[in-house]
C-alpha atoms as a PDB file:
ATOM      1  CA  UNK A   1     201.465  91.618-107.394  1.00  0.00           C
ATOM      2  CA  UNK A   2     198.875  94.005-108.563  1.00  0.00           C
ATOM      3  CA  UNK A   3     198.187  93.842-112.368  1.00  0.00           C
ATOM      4  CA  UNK A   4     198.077  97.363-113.602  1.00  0.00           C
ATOM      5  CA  UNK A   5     194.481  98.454-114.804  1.00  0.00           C
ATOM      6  CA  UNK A   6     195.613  98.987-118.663  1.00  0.00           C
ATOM      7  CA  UNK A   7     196.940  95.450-118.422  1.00  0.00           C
ATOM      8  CA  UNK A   8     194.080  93.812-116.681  1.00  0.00           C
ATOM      9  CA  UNK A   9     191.524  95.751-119.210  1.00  0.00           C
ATOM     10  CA  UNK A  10     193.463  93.926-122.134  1.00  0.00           C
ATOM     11  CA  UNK A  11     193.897  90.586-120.519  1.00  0.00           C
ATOM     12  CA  UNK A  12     189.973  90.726-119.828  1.00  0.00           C
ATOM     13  CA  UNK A  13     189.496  91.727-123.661  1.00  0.00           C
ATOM     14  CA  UNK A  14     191.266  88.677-125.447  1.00  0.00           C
ATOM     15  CA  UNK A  15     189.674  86.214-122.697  1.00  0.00           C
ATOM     16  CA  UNK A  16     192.440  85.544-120.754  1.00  0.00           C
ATOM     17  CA  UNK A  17     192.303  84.330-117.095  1.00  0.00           C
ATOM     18  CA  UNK A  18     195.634  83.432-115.888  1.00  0.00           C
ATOM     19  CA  UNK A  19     197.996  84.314-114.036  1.00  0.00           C
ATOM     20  CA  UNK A  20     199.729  87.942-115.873  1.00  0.00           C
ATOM     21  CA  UNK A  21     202.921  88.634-113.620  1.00  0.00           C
ATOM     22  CA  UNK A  22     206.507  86.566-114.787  1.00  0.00           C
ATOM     23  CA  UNK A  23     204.560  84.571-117.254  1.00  0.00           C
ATOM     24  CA  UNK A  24     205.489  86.183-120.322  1.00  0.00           C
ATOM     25  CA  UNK A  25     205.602  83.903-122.913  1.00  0.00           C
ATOM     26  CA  UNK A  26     202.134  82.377-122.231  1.00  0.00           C
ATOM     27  CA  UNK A  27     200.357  86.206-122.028  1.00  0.00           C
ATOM     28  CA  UNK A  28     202.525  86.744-125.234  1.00  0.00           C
ATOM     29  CA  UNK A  29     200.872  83.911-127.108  1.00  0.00           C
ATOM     30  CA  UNK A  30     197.450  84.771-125.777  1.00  0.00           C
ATOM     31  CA  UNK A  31     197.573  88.029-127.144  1.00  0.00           C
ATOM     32  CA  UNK A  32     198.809  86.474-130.271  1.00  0.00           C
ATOM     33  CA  UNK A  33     196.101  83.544-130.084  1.00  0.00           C
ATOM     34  CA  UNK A  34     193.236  86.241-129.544  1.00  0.00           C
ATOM     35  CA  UNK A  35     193.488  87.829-133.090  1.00  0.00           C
ATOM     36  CA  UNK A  36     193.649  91.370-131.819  1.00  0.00           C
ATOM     37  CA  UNK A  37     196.205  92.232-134.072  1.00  0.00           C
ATOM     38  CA  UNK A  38     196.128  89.820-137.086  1.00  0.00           C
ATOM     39  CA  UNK A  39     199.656  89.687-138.486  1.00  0.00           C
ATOM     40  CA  UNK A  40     201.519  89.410-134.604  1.00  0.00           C
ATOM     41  CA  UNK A  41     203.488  86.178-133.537  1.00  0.00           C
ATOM     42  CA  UNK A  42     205.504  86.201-130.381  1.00  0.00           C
ATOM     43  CA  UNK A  43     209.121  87.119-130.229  1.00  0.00           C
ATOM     44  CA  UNK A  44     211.524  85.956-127.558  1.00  0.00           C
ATOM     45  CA  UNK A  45     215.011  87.506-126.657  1.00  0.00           C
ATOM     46  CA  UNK A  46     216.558  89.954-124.215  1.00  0.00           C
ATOM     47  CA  UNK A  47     214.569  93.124-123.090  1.00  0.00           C
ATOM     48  CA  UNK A  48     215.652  96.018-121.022  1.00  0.00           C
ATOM     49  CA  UNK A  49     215.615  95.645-116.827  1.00  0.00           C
ATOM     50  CA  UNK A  50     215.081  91.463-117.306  1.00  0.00           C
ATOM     51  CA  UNK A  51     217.941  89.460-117.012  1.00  0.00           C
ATOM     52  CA  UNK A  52     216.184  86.555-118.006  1.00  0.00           C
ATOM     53  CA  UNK A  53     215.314  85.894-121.858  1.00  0.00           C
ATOM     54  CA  UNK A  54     212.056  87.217-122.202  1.00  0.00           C
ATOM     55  CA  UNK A  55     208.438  87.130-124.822  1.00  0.00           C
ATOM     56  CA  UNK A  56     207.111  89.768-125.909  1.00  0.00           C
ATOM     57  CA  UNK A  57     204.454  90.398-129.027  1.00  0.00           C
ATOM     58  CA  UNK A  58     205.611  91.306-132.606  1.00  0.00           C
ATOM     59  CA  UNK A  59     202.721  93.465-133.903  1.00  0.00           C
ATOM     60  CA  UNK A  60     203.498  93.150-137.732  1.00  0.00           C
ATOM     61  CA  UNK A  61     204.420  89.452-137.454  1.00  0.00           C
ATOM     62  CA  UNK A  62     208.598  90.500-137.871  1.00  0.00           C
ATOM     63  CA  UNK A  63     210.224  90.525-134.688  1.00  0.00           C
ATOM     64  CA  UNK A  64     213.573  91.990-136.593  1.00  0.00           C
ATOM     65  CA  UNK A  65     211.871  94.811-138.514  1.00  0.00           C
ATOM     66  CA  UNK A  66     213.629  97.654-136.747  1.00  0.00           C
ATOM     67  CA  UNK A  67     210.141  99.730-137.640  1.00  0.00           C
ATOM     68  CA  UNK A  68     207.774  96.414-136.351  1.00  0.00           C
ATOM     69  CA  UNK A  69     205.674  97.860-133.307  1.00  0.00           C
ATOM     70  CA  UNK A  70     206.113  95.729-130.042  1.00  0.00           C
ATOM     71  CA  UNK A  71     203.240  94.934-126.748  1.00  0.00           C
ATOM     72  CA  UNK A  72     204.310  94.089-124.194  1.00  0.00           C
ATOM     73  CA  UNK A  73     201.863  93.231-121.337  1.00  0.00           C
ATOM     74  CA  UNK A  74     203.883  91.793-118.694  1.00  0.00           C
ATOM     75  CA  UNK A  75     207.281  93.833-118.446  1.00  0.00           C
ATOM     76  CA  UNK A  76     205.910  95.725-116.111  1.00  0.00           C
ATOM     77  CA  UNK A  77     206.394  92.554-113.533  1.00  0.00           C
ATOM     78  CA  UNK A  78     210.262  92.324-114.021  1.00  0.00           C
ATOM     79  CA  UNK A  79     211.133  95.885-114.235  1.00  0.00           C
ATOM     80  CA  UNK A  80     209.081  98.258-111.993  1.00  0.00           C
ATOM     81  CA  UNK A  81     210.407 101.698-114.215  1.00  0.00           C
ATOM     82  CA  UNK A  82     207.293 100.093-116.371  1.00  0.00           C
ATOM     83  CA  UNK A  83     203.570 101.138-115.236  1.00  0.00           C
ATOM     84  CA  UNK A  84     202.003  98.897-117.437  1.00  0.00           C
ATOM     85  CA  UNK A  85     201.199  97.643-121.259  1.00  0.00           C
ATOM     86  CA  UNK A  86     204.582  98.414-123.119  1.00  0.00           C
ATOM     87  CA  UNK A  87     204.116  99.782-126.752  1.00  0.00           C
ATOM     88  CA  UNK A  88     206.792 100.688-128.464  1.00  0.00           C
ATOM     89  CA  UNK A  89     209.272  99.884-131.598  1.00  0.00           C
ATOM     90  CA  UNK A  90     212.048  97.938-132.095  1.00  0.00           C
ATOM     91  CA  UNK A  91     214.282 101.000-132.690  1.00  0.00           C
ATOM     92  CA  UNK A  92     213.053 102.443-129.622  1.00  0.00           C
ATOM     93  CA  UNK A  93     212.570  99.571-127.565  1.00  0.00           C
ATOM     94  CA  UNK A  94     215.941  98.135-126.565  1.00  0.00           C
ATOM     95  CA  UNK A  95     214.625  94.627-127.130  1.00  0.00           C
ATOM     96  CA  UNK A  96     216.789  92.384-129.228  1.00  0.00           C
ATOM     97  CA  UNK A  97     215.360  89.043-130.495  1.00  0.00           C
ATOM     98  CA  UNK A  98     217.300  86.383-130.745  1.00  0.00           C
ATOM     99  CA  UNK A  99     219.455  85.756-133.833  1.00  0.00           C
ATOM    100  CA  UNK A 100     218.929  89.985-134.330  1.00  0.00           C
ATOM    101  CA  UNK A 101     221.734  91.292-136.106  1.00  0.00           C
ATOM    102  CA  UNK A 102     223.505  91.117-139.888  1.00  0.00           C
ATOM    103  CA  UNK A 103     225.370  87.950-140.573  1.00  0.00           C
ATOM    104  CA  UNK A 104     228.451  89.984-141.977  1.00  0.00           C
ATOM    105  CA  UNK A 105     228.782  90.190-137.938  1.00  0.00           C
ATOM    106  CA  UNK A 106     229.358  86.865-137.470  1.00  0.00           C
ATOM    107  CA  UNK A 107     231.960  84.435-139.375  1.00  0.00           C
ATOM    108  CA  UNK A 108     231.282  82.629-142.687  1.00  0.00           C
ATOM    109  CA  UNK A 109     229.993  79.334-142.234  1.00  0.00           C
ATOM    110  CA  UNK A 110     232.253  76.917-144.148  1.00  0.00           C
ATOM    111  CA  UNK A 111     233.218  73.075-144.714  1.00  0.00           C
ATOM    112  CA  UNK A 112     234.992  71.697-141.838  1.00  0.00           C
ATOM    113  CA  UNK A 113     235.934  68.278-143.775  1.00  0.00           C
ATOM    114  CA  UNK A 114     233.022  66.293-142.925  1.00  0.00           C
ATOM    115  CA  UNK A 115     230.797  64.374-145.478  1.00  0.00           C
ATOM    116  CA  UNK A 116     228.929  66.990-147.163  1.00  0.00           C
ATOM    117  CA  UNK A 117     225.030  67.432-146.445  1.00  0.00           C
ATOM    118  CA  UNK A 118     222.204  68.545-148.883  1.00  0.00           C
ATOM    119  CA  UNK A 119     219.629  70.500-148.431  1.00  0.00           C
ATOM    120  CA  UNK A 120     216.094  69.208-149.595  1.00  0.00           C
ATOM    121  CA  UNK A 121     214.713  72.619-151.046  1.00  0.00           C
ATOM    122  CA  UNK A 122     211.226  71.300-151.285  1.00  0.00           C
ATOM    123  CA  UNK A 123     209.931  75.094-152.432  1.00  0.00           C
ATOM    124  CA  UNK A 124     212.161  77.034-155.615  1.00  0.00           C
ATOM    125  CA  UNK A 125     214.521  78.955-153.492  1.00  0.00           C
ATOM    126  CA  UNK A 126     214.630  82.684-154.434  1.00  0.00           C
ATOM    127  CA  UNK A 127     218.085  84.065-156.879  1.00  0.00           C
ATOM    128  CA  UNK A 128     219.218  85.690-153.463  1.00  0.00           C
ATOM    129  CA  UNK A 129     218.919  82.399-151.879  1.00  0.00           C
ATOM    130  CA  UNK A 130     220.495  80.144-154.843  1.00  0.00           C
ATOM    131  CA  UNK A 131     223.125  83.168-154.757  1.00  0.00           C
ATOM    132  CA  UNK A 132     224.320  83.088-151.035  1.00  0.00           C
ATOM    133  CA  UNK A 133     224.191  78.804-150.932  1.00  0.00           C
ATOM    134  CA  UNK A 134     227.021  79.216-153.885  1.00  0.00           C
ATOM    135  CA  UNK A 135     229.053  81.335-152.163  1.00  0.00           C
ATOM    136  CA  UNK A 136     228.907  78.962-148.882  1.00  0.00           C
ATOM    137  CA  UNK A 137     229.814  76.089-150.948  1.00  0.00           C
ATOM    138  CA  UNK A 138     229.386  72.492-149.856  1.00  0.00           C
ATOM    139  CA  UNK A 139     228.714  72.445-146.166  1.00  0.00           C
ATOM    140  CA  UNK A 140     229.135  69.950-143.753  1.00  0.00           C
ATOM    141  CA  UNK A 141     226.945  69.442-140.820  1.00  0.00           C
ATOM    142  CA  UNK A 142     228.998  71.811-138.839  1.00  0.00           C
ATOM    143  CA  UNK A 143     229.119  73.803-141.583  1.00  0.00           C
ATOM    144  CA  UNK A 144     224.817  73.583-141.393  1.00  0.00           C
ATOM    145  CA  UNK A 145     225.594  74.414-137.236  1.00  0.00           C
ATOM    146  CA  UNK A 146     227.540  77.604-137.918  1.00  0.00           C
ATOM    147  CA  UNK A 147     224.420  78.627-140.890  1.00  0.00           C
ATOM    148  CA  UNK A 148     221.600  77.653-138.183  1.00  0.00           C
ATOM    149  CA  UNK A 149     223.059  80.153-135.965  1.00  0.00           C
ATOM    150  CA  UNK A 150     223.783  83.358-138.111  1.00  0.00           C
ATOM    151  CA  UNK A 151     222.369  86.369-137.041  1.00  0.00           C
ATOM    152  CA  UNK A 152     219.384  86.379-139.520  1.00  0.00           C
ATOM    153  CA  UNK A 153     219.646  89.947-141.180  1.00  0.00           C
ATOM    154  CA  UNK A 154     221.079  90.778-144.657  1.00  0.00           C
ATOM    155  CA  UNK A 155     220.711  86.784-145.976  1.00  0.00           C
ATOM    156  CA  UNK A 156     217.922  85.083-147.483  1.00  0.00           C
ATOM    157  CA  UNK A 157     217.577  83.445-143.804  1.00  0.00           C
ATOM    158  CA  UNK A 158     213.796  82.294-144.115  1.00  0.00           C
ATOM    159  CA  UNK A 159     213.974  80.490-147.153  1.00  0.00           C
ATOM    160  CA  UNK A 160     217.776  78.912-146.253  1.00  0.00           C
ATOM    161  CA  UNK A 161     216.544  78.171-142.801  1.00  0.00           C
ATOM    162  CA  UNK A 162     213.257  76.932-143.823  1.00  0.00           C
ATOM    163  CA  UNK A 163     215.415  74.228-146.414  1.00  0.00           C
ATOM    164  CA  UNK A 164     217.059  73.528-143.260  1.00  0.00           C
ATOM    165  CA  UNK A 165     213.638  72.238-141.460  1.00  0.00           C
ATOM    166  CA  UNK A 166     213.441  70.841-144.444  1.00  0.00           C
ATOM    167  CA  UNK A 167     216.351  68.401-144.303  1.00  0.00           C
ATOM    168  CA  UNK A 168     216.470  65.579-141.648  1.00  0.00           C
ATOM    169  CA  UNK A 169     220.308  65.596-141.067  1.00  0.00           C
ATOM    170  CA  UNK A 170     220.475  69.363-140.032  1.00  0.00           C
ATOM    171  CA  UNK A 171     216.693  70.160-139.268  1.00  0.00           C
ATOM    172  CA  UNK A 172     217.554  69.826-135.327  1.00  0.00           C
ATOM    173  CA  UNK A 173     220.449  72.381-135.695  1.00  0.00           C
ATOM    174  CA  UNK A 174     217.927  75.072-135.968  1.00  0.00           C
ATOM    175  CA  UNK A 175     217.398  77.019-132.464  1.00  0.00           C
ATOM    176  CA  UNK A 176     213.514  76.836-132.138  1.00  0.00           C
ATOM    177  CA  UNK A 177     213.580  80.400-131.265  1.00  0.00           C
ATOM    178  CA  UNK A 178     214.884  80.820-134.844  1.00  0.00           C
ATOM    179  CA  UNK A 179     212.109  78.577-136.682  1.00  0.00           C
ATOM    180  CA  UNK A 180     209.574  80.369-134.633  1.00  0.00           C
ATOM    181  CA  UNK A 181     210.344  84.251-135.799  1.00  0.00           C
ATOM    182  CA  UNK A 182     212.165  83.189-139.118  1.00  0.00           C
ATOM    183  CA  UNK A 183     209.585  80.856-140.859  1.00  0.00           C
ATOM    184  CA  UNK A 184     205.685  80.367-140.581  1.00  0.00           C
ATOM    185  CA  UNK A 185     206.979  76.609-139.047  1.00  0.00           C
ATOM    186  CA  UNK A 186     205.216  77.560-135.485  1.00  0.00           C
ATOM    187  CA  UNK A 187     207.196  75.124-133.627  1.00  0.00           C
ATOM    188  CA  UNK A 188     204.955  73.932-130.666  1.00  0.00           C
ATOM    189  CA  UNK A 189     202.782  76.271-131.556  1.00  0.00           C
ATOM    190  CA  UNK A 190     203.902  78.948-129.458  1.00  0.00           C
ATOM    191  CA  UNK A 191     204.554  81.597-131.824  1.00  0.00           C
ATOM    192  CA  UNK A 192     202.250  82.165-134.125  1.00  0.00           C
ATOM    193  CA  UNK A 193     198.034  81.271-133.546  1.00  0.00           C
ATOM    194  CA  UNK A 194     197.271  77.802-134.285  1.00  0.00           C
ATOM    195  CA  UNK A 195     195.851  75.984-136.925  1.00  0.00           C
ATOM    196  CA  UNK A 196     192.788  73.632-136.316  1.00  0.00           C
ATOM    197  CA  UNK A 197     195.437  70.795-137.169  1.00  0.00           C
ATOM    198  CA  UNK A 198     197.763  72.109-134.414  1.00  0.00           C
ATOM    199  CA  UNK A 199     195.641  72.127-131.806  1.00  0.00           C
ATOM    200  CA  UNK A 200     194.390  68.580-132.009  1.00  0.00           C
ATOM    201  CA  UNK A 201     198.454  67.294-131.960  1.00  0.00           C
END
């Protein structure tokens, strides 16, 4: 495929050298990695014209911020409507991230008679945060489950999930999509631009 000049202009300005067409989580983090726009991480869900999941860049760092500006350098190779670069909204976009959406959507997580597990909150966890873990109650782990995969709007979700990462028993419940747009975790590294620590793992 031919990369699109606008697209082959910005590849060429963060450094980048490989291969741009159907590789969009790697372009994603590149864009990410090169600093270009300080506060982005990558986001990953569902985008218009790809039936695939899909990456794309969060400008402002919050891939659910209905406001947050998107780029998107590599739509253009799964959906042919696009010319090139994609800049955009969220509102406007079509693009959902995964876990998008207000938890009052989904069920309530609750006990389902197991032994109960306890978060270690190794940061103070906010009123709001305090607030909705009293209303859940004691949870079991697949009460932890049914928390790990709320959608993430209208709850404390980055402080709750992050007490989830937290907590050996239910850490691995956590969809690493979810860690990586919820929480400054950067699982893998492939979200957010690494650390001088990261990159030597």
């Amino acid at each position: 495929m031919t990369v699109p000049e606008d697209v082959a202009t910005l590849m060429e300005s963060i450094g980048f050298t490989g291969k741009v067409e159907h590789n969009c989580h790697v372009v994603s983090l590149a864009i990410v990695q090169s600093g270009v726009y300080p506060k982005a991480r990558v986001a990953r869900g569902w985008a218009p014209g790809i039936d695939s999941q899909h990456s794309w860049v969060a400008i402002w760092g919050d891939p659910y911020d209905s406001t947050g500006g998107i780029i998107d350098a590599t739509r253009w190779s799964y959906d042919d409507r696009i010319p090139g670069v994609w800049l955009g909204t969220l509102a406007e976009s079509g693009y959902r991230p995964h876990g998008a959406g207000h938890f009052m959507t989904a069920g309530m997580p609750h006990n389902h008679g197991g032994r109960e597990v306890r978060l270690i909150v190794n940061h103070p966890l906010s009123a709001d945060a305090v607030d909705f873990l009293r209303i859940l109650g004691p949870l079991d782990y697949s009460g932890w489950a049914e928390v790990a995969h709320l959608p993430v709007e209208g709850w404390p979700a980055r402080e709750i999930i992050g007490a989830m990462l937290d907590t050996p028993q239910v850490a691995v419940l956590v969809p690493i999509d979810i860690a990586g747009m919820i929480t400054d975790r950067n699982p893998q590294g492939i979200y957010l631009p690494t650390t001088n620590k990261e990159q030597q793992q």
